[in-house]
C-alpha atoms as a PDB file:
ATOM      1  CA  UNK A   1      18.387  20.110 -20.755  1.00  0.00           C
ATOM      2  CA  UNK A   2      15.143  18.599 -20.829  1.00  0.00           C
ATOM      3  CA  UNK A   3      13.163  17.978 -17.625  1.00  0.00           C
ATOM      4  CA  UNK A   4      13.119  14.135 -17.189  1.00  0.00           C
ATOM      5  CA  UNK A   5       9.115  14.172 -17.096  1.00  0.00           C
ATOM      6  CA  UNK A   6       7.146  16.863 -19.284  1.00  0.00           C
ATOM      7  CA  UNK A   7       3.713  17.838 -18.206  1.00  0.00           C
ATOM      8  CA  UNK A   8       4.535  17.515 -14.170  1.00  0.00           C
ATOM      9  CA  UNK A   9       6.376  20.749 -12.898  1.00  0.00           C
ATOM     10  CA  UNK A  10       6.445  19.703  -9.202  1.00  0.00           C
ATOM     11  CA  UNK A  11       8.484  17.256  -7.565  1.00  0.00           C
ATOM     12  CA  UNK A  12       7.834  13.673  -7.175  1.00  0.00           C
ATOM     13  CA  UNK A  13       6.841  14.152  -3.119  1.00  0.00           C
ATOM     14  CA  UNK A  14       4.001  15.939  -4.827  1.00  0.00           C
ATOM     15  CA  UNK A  15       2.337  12.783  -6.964  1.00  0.00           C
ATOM     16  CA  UNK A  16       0.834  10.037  -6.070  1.00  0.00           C
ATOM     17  CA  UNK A  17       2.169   7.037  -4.928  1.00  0.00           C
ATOM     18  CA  UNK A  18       5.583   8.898  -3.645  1.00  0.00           C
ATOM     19  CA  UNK A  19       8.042   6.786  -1.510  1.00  0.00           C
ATOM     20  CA  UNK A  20      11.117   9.188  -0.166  1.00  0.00           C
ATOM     21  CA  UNK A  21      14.068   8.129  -0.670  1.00  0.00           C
ATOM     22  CA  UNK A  22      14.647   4.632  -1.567  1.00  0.00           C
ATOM     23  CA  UNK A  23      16.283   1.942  -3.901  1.00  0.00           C
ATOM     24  CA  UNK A  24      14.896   2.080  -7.357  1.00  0.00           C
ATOM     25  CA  UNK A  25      13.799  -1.392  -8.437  1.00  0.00           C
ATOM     26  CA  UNK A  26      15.409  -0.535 -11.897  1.00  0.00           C
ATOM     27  CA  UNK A  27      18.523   0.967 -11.571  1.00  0.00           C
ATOM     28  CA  UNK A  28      19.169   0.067  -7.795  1.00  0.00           C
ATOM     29  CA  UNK A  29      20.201   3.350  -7.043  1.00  0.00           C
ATOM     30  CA  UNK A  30      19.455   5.094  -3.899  1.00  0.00           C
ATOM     31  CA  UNK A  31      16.937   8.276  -5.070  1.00  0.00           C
ATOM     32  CA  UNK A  32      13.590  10.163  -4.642  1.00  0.00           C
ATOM     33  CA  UNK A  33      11.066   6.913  -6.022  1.00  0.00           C
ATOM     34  CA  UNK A  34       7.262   6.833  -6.211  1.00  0.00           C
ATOM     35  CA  UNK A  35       5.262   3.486  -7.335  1.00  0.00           C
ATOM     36  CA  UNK A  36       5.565   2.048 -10.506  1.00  0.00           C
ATOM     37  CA  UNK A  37       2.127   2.116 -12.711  1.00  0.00           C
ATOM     38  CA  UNK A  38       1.334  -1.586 -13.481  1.00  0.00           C
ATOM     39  CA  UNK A  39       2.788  -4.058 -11.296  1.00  0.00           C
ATOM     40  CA  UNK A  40       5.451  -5.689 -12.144  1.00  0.00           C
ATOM     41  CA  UNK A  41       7.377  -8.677 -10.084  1.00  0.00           C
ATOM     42  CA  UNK A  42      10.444  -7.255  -8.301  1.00  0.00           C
ATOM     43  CA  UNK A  43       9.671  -3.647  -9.550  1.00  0.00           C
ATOM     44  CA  UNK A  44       7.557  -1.288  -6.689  1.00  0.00           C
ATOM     45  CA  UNK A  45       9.752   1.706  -7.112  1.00  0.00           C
ATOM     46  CA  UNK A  46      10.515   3.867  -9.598  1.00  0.00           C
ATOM     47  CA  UNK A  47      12.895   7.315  -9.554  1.00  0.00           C
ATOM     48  CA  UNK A  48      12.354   9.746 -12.130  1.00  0.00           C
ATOM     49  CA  UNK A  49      15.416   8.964 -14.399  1.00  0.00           C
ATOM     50  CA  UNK A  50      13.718   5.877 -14.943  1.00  0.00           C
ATOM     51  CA  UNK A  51      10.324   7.046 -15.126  1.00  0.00           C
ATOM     52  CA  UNK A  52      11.684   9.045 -18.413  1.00  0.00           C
ATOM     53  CA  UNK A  53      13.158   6.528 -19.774  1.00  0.00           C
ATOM     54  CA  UNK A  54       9.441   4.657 -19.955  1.00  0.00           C
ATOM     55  CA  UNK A  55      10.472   2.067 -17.436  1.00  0.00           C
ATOM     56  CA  UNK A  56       6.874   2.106 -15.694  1.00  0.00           C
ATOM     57  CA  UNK A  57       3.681   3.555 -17.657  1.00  0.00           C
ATOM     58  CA  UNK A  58       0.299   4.868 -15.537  1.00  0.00           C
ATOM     59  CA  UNK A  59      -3.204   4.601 -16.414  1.00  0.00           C
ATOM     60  CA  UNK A  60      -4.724   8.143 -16.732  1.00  0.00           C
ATOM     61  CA  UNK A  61      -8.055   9.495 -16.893  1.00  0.00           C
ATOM     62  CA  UNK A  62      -8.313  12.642 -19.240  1.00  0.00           C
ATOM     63  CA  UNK A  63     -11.042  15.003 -19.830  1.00  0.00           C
ATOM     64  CA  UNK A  64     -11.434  13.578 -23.250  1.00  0.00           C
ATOM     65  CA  UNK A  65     -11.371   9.892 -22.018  1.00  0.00           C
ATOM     66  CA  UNK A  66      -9.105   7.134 -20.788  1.00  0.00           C
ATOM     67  CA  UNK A  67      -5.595   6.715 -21.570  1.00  0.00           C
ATOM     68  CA  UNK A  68      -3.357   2.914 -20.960  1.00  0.00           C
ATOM     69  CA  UNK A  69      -1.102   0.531 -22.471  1.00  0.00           C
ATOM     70  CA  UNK A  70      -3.335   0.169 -25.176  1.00  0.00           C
ATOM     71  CA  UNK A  71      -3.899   3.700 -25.933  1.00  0.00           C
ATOM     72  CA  UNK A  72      -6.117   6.903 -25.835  1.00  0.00           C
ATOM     73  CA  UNK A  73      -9.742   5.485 -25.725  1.00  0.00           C
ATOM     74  CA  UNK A  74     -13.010   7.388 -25.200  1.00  0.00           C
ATOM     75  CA  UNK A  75     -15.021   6.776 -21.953  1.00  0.00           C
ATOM     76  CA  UNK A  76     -17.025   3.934 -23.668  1.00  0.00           C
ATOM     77  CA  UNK A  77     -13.813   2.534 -24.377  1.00  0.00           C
ATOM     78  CA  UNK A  78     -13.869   3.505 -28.336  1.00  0.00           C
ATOM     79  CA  UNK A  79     -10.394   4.674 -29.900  1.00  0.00           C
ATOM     80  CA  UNK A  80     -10.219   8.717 -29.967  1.00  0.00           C
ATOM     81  CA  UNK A  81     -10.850   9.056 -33.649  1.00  0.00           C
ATOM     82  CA  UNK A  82      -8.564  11.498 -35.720  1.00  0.00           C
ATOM     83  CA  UNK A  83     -10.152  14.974 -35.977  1.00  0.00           C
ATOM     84  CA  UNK A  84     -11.903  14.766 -32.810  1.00  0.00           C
ATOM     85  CA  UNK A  85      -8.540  16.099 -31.249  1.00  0.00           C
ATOM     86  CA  UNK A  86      -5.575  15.147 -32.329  1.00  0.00           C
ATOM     87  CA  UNK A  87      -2.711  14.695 -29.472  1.00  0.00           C
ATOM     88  CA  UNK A  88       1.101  13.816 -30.853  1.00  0.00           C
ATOM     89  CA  UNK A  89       1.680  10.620 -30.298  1.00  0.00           C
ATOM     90  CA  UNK A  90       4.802  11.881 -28.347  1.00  0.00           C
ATOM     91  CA  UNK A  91       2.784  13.382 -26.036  1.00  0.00           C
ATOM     92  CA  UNK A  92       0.429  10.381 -25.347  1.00  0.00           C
ATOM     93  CA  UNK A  93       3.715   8.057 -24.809  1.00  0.00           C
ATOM     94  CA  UNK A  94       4.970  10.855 -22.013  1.00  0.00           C
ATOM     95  CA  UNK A  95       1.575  10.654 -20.641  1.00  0.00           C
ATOM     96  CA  UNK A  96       2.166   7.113 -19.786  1.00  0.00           C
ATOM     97  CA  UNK A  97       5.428   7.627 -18.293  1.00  0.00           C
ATOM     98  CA  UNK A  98       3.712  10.251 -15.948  1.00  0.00           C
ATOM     99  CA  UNK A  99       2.931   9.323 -12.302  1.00  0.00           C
ATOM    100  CA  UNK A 100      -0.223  10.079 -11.454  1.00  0.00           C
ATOM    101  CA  UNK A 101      -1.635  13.117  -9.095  1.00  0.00           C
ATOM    102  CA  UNK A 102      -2.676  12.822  -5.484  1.00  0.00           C
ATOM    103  CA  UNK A 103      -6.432  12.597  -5.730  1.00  0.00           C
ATOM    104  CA  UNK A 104      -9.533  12.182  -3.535  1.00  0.00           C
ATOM    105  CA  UNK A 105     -12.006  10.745  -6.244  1.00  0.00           C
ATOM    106  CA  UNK A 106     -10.958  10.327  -9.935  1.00  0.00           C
ATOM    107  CA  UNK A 107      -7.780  11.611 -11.809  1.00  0.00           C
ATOM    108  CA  UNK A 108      -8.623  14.016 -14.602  1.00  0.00           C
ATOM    109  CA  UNK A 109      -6.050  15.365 -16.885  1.00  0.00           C
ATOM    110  CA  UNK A 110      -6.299  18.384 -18.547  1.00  0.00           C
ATOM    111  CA  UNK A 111      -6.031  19.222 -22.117  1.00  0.00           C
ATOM    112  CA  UNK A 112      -5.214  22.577 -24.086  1.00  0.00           C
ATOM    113  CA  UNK A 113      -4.289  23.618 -27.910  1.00  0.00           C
ATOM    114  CA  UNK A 114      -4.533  19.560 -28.702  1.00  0.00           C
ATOM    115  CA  UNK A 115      -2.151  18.493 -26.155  1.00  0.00           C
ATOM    116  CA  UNK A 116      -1.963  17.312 -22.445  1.00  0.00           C
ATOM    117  CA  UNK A 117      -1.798  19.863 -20.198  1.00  0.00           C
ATOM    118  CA  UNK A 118       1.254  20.182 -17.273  1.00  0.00           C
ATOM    119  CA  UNK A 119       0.613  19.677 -13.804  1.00  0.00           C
ATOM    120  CA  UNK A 120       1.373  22.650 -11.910  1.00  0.00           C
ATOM    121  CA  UNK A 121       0.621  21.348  -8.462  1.00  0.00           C
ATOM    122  CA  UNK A 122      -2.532  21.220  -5.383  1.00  0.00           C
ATOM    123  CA  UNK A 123      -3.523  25.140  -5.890  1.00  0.00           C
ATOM    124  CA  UNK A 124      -4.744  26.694  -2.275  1.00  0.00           C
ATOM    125  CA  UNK A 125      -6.324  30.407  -2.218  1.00  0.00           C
ATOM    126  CA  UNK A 126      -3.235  32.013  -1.988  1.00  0.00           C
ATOM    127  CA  UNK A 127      -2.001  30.467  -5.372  1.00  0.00           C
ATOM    128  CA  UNK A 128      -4.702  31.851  -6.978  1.00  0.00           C
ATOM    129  CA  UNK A 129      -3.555  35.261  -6.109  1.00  0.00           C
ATOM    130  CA  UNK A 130       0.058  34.725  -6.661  1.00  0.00           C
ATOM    131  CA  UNK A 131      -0.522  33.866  -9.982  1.00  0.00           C
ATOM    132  CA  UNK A 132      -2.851  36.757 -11.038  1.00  0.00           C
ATOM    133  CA  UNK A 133      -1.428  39.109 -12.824  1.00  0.00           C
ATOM    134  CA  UNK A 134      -3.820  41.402 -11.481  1.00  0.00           C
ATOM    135  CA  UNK A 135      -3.784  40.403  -7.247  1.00  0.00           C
ATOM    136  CA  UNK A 136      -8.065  39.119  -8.168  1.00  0.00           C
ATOM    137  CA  UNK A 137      -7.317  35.353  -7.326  1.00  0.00           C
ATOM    138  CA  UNK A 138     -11.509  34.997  -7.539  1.00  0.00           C
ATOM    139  CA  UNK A 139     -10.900  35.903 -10.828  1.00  0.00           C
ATOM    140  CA  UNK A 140      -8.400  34.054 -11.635  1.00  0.00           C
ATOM    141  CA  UNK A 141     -10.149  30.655 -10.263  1.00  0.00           C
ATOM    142  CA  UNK A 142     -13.299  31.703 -12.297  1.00  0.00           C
ATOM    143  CA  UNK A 143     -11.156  31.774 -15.526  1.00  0.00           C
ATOM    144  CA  UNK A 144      -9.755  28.396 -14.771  1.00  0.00           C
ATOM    145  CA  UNK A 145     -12.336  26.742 -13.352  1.00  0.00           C
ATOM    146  CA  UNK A 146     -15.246  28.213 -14.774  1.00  0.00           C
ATOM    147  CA  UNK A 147     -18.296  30.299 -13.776  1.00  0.00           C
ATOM    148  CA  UNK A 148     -20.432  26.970 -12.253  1.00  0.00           C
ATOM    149  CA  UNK A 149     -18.023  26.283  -9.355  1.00  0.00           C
ATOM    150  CA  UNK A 150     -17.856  29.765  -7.925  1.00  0.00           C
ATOM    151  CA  UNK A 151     -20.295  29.159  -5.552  1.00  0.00           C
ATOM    152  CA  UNK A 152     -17.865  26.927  -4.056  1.00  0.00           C
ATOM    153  CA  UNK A 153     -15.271  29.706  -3.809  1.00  0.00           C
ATOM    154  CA  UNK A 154     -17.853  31.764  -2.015  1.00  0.00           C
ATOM    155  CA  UNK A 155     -19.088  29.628   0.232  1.00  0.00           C
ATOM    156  CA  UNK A 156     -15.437  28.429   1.412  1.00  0.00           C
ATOM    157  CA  UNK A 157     -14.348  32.298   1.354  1.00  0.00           C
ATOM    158  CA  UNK A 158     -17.383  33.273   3.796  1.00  0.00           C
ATOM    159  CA  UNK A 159     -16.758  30.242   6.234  1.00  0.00           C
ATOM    160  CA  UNK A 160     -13.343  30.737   6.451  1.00  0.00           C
ATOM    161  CA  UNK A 161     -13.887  34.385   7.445  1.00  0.00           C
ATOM    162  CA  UNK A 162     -16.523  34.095   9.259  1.00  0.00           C
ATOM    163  CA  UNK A 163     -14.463  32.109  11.781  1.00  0.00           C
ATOM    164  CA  UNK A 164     -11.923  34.712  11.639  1.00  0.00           C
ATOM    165  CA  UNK A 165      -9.230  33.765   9.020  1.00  0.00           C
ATOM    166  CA  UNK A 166      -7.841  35.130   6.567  1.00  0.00           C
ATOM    167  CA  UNK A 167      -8.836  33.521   3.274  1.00  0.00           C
ATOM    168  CA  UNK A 168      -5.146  34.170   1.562  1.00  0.00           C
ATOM    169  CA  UNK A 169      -3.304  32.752   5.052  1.00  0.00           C
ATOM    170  CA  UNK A 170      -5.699  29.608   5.520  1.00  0.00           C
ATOM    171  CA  UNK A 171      -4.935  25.877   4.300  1.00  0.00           C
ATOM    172  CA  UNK A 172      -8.513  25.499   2.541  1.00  0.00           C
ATOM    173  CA  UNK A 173      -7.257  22.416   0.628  1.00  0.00           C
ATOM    174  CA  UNK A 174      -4.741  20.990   3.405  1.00  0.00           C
ATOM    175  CA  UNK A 175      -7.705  21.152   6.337  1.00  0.00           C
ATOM    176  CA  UNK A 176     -10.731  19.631   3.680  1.00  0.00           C
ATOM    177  CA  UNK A 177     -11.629  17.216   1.307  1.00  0.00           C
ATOM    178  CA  UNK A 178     -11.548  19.900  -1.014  1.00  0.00           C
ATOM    179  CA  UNK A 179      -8.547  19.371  -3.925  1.00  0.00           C
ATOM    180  CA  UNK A 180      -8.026  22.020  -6.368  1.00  0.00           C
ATOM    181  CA  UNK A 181      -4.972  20.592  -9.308  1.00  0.00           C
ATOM    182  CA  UNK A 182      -3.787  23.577 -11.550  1.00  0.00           C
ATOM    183  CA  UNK A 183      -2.950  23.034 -15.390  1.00  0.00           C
ATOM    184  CA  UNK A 184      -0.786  25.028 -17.639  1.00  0.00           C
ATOM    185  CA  UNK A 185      -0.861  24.311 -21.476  1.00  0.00           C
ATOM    186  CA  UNK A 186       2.798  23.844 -22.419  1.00  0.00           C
ATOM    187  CA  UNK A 187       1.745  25.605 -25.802  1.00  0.00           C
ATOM    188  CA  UNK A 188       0.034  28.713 -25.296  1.00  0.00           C
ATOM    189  CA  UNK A 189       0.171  28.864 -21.460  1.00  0.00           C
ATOM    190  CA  UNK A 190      -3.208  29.078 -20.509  1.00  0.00           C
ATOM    191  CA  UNK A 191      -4.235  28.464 -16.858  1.00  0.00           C
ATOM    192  CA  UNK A 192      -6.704  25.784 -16.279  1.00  0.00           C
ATOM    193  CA  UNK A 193      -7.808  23.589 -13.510  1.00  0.00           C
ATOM    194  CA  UNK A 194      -9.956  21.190 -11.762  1.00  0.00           C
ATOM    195  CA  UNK A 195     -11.569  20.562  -8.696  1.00  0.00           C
ATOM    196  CA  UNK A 196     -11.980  17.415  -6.684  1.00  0.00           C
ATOM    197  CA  UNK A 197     -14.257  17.127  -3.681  1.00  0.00           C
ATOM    198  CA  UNK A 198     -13.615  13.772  -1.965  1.00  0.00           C
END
């Protein structure tokens, strides 16, 4: 069985715009609902059933440029032409089904082996080494973040210590303004991710 929404592998408490449980406004039954996308009269909640059935689309902002109703547009709002990268039209109209993440600044959706990537969750330190297949979460967070934001590993890592946690026990993301939103390409399963400093 497929899962009702394809590049989020968390559940809907973890997006954006998450209500509990509640009536859906489109098939009145009592479930797990978040906000629909654009507003529509007499529709503010949507469960996931829905959601995959493309009752409610959501803007998203990709690392290759905006995605709506109207399509996949660059950031100067130009149409993604063909050969720049070519996503499957199946995966651009999941996309839009898609809630969007919990964010402090600006959404940014990753993208791996021409394809959206899958949402994977908030990431804290500990995740990082959980997820190595070697125990180095620094490592790991270089590889998916890239060499320019390890400064920001370091500096968190020596604070944290330095007032006498441990870096693997201690909420870095929970207790700051510091997101980190983890990415695995649905193809090829490479680990990517972003950071978001509100």
């Amino acid at each position: 069985m497929n899962k009702p929404l394809q590049f989020i592998d968390v559940p809907l408490s973890q997006l954006s715009g998450y209500m509990g449980l509640t009536i859906c406004s489109y098939c009145l039954l009592d479930k797990e609902c978040v906000g629909t996308g654009y507003y529509e009269a007499g529709h503010e909640t949507i469960c996931a059933d829905c959601l995959s059935k493309g009752r409610s689309i959501y803007n998203h902002v990709t690392e290759i440029g905006y995605l709506d109703k109207d399509g996949l547009r660059d950031f100067d709002a130009n149409p993604i032409s063909p050969g720049k990268i070519n996503i499957p039209e199946a995966s651009i109209v999941e996309l839009l089904k898609t809630p969007r993440i919990p964010i402090h600044q600006e959404e940014k959706w990753l993208i791996h082996c021409n394809d959206f990537m899958v949402y994977m969750g908030q990431w804290e330190f500990i995740d990082f080494y959980k997820k190595a297949s070697d125990g180095n979460g620094r490592k790991l967070f270089q590889e998916m973040t890239g060499k320019e934001y390890m400064h920001i590993w370091d500096d968190v890592a020596a604070t944290i210590e330095a007032h006498g946690f441990v870096l693997t026990n201690y909420p870095v993301f929970e207790k700051t303004d510091i997101g980190y939103y983890a990415f695995r390409c649905p193809h090829c399963g490479k680990l990517r991710g972003n950071l978001d400093i509100g």
